[in-house]
Protein backbone atom coordinates (compact mmCIF):
# COMPACT_ATOMS: atom_id res chain seq x y z
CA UNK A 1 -12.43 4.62 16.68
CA UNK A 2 -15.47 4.25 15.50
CA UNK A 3 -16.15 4.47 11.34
CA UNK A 4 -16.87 8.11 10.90
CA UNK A 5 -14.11 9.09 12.71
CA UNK A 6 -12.07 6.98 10.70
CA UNK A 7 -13.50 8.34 7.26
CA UNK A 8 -12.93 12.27 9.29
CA UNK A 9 -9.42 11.21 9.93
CA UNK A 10 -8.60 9.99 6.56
CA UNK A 11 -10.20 13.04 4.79
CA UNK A 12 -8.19 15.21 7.06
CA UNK A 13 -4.82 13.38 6.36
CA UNK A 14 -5.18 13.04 2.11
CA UNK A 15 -5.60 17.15 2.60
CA UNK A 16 -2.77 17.27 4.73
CA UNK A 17 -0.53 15.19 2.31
CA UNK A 18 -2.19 17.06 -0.49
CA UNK A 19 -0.11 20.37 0.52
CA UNK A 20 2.34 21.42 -1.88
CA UNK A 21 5.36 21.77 0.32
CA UNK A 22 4.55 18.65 1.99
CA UNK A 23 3.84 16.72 -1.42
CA UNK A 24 6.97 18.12 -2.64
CA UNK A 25 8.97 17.65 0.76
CA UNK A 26 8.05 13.52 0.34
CA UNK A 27 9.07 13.59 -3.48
CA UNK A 28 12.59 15.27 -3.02
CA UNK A 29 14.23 11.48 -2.25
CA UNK A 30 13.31 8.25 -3.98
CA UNK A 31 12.77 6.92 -0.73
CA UNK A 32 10.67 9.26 0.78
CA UNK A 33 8.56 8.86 -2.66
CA UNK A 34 8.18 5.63 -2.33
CA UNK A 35 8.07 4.31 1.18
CA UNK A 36 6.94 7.25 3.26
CA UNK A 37 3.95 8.96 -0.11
CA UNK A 38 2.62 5.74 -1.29
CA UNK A 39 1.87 4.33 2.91
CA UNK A 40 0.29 7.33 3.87
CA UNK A 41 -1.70 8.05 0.86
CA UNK A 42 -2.27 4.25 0.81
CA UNK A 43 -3.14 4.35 4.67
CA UNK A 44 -5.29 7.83 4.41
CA UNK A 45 -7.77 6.18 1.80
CA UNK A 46 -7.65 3.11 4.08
CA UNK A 47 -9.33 4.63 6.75
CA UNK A 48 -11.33 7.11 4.74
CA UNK A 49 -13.22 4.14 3.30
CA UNK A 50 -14.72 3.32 6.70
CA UNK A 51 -17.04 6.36 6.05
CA UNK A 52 -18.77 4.48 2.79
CA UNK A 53 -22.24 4.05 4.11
CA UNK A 54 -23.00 0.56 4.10
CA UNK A 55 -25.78 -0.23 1.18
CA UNK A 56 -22.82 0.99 -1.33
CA UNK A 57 -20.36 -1.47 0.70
CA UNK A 58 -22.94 -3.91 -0.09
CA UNK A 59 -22.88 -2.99 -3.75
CA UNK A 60 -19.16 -3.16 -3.98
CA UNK A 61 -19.17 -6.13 -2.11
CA UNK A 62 -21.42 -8.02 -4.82
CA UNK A 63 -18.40 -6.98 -7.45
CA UNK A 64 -15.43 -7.94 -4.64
CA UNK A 65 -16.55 -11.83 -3.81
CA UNK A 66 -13.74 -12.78 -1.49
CA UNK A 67 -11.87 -9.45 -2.21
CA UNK A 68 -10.48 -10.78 -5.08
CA UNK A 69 -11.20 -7.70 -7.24
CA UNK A 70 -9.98 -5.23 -5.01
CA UNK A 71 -7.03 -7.15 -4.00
CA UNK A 72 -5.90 -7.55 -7.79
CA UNK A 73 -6.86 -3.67 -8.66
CA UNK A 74 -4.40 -2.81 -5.40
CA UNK A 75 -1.89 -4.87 -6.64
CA UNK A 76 -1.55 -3.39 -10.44
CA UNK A 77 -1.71 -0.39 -8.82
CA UNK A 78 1.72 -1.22 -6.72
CA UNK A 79 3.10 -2.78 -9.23
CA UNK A 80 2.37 0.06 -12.03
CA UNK A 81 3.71 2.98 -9.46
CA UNK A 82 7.36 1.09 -8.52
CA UNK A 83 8.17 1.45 -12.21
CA UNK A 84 11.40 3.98 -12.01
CA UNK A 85 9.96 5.75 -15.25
CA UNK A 86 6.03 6.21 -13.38
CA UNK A 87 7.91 8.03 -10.07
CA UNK A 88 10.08 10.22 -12.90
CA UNK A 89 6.49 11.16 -15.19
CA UNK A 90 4.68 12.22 -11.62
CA UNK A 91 7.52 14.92 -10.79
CA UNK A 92 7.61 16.20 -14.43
CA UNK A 93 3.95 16.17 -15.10
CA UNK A 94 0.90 17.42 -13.07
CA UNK A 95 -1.63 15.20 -14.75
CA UNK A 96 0.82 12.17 -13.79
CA UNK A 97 1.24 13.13 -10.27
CA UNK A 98 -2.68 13.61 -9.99
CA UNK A 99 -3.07 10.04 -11.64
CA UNK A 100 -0.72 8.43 -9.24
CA UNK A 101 -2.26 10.23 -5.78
CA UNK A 102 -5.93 9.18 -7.31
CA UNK A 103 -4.22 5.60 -7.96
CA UNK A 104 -2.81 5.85 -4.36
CA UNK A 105 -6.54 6.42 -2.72
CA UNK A 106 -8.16 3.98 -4.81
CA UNK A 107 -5.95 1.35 -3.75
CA UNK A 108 -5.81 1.98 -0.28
CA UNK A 109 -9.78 2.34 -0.24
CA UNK A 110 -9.58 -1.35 -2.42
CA UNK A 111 -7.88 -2.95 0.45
CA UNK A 112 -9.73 -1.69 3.08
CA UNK A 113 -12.69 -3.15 1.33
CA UNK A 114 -11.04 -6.37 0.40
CA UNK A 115 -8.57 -7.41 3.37
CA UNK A 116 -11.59 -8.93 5.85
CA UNK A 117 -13.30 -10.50 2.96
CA UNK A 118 -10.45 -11.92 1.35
CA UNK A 119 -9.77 -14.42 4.12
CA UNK A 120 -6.11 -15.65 5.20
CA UNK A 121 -5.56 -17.51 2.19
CA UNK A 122 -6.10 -14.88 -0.08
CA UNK A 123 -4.19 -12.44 2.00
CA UNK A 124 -1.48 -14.70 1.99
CA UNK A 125 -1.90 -15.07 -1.21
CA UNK A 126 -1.46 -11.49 -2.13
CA UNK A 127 1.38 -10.69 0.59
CA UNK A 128 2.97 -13.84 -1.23
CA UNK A 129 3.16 -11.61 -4.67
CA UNK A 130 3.50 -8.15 -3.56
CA UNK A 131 6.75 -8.74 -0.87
CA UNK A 132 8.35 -10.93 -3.34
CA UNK A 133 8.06 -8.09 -6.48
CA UNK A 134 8.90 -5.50 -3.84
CA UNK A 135 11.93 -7.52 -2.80
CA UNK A 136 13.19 -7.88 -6.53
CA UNK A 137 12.68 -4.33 -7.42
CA UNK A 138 14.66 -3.18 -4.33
CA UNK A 139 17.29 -5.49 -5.55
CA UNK A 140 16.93 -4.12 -9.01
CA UNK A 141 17.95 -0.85 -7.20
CA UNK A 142 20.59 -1.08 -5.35
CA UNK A 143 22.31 -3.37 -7.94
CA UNK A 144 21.59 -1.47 -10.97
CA UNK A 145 25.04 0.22 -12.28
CA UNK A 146 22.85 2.84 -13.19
CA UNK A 147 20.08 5.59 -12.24
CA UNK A 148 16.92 4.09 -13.12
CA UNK A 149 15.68 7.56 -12.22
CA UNK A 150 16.56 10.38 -14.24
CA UNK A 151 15.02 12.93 -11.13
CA UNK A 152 16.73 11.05 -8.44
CA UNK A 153 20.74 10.52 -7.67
CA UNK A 154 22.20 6.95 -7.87
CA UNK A 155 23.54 6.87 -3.95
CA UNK A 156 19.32 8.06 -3.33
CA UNK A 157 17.97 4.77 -5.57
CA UNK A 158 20.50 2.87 -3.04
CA UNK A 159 18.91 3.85 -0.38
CA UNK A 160 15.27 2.93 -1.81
CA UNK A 161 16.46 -0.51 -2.91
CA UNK A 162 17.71 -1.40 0.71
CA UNK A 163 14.48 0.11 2.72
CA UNK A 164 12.66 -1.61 0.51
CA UNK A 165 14.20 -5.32 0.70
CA UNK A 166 14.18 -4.02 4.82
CA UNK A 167 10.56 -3.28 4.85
CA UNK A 168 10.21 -6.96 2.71
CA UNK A 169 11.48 -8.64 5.79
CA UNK A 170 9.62 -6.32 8.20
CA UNK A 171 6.40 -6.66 6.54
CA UNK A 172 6.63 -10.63 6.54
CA UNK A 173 7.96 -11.20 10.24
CA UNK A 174 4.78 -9.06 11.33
CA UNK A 175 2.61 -11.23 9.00
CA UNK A 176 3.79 -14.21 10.03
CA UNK A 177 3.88 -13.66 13.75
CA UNK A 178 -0.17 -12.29 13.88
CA UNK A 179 -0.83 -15.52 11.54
CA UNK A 180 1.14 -17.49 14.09
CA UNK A 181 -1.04 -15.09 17.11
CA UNK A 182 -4.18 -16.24 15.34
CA UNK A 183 -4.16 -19.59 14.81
CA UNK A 184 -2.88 -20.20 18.37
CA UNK A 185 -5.91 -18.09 19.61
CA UNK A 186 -8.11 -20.13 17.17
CA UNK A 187 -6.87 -23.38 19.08
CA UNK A 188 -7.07 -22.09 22.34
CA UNK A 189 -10.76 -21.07 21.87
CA UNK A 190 -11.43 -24.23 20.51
CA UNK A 191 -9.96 -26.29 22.94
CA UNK A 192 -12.04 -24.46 25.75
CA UNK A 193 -15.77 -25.17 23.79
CA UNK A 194 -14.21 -28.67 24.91
């Protein structure tokens, strides 16, 4: 798929998600809130940044050296939206909700930009932070005597806590076995130049 179709289909998707009834449908469970809103917001802006024409790429780029930048803004922004109080503001207040869906695109658009540039090290770097935090606060969930959610039930923060220390272990197995794909492809091509 080439860029503009990307950009087309990400468009198309942050309007689909936009949809009250859907919005609302993904915000009725903590869970749903959190691990099914923030990917596909997150993954909408990802491929709706393959549209940015290139000079402005270019621009940004100058700003992102190694996708440091956009790496870090991506980050605060995950870390800022798993606060319990943050998911309870955004069903109580418009302006909240509108500030999280905007923080939502921007991040997903920061590490479409970033990933490539930022280089295994850096990813690794990154992945090394954000599964770790995500782990704790999904053990902060499901251990936590009480609601850390005043909108969501205690059996529904649970839930969260265990998909996310799940999708922790997911995330990293699937890391860790394209790192292992890659370097063994980087040998093998190697070895064959000899």
């Amino acid at each position: 798929m080439n860029r503009q179709m990307q950009a087309g289909a990400g468009l198309g998707l942050l309007v689909l998600l936009a949809i009250p009834d859907i919005r609302h449908a993904m915000e009725e469970s903590m869970w749903r809130h959190m691990l099914v809103q923030f990917p596909l917001w997150t993954g909408a802006a990802f491929l709706l940044a393959g549209g940015i024409p290139a000079y402005l790429r270019k621009t940004i780029a100058r700003w992102n050296m190694y996708g440091i930048s956009g790496l870090f803004v991506t980050g605060i922004i995950f870390a800022v939206l798993m606060i319990p109080r943050v998911l309870d503001q955004a069903l109580l207040h418009p302006e909240i909700e509108l500030a999280k869906l905007i923080a939502l695109v921007l991040a997903g658009m920061a590490l479409r930009l970033s990933w490539r540039p930022a280089g295994l090290i850096l990813q690794f770097f990154f992945l090394g932070n954000m599964l770790p935090m995500m782990g704790v606060v999904g053990w902060l969930y499901t251990e936590s005597p009480q609601r850390l959610c005043n909108a969501y039930l205690l059996d529904d923060q649970i839930q969260l806590g265990n998909w996310l220390i799940a999708a922790v272990a997911i995330i990293a197995v699937i890391w860790l076995t394209w790192i292992a794909w890659f370097i063994t492809c980087q040998e093998t091509r190697q070895i064959s130049r000899h």
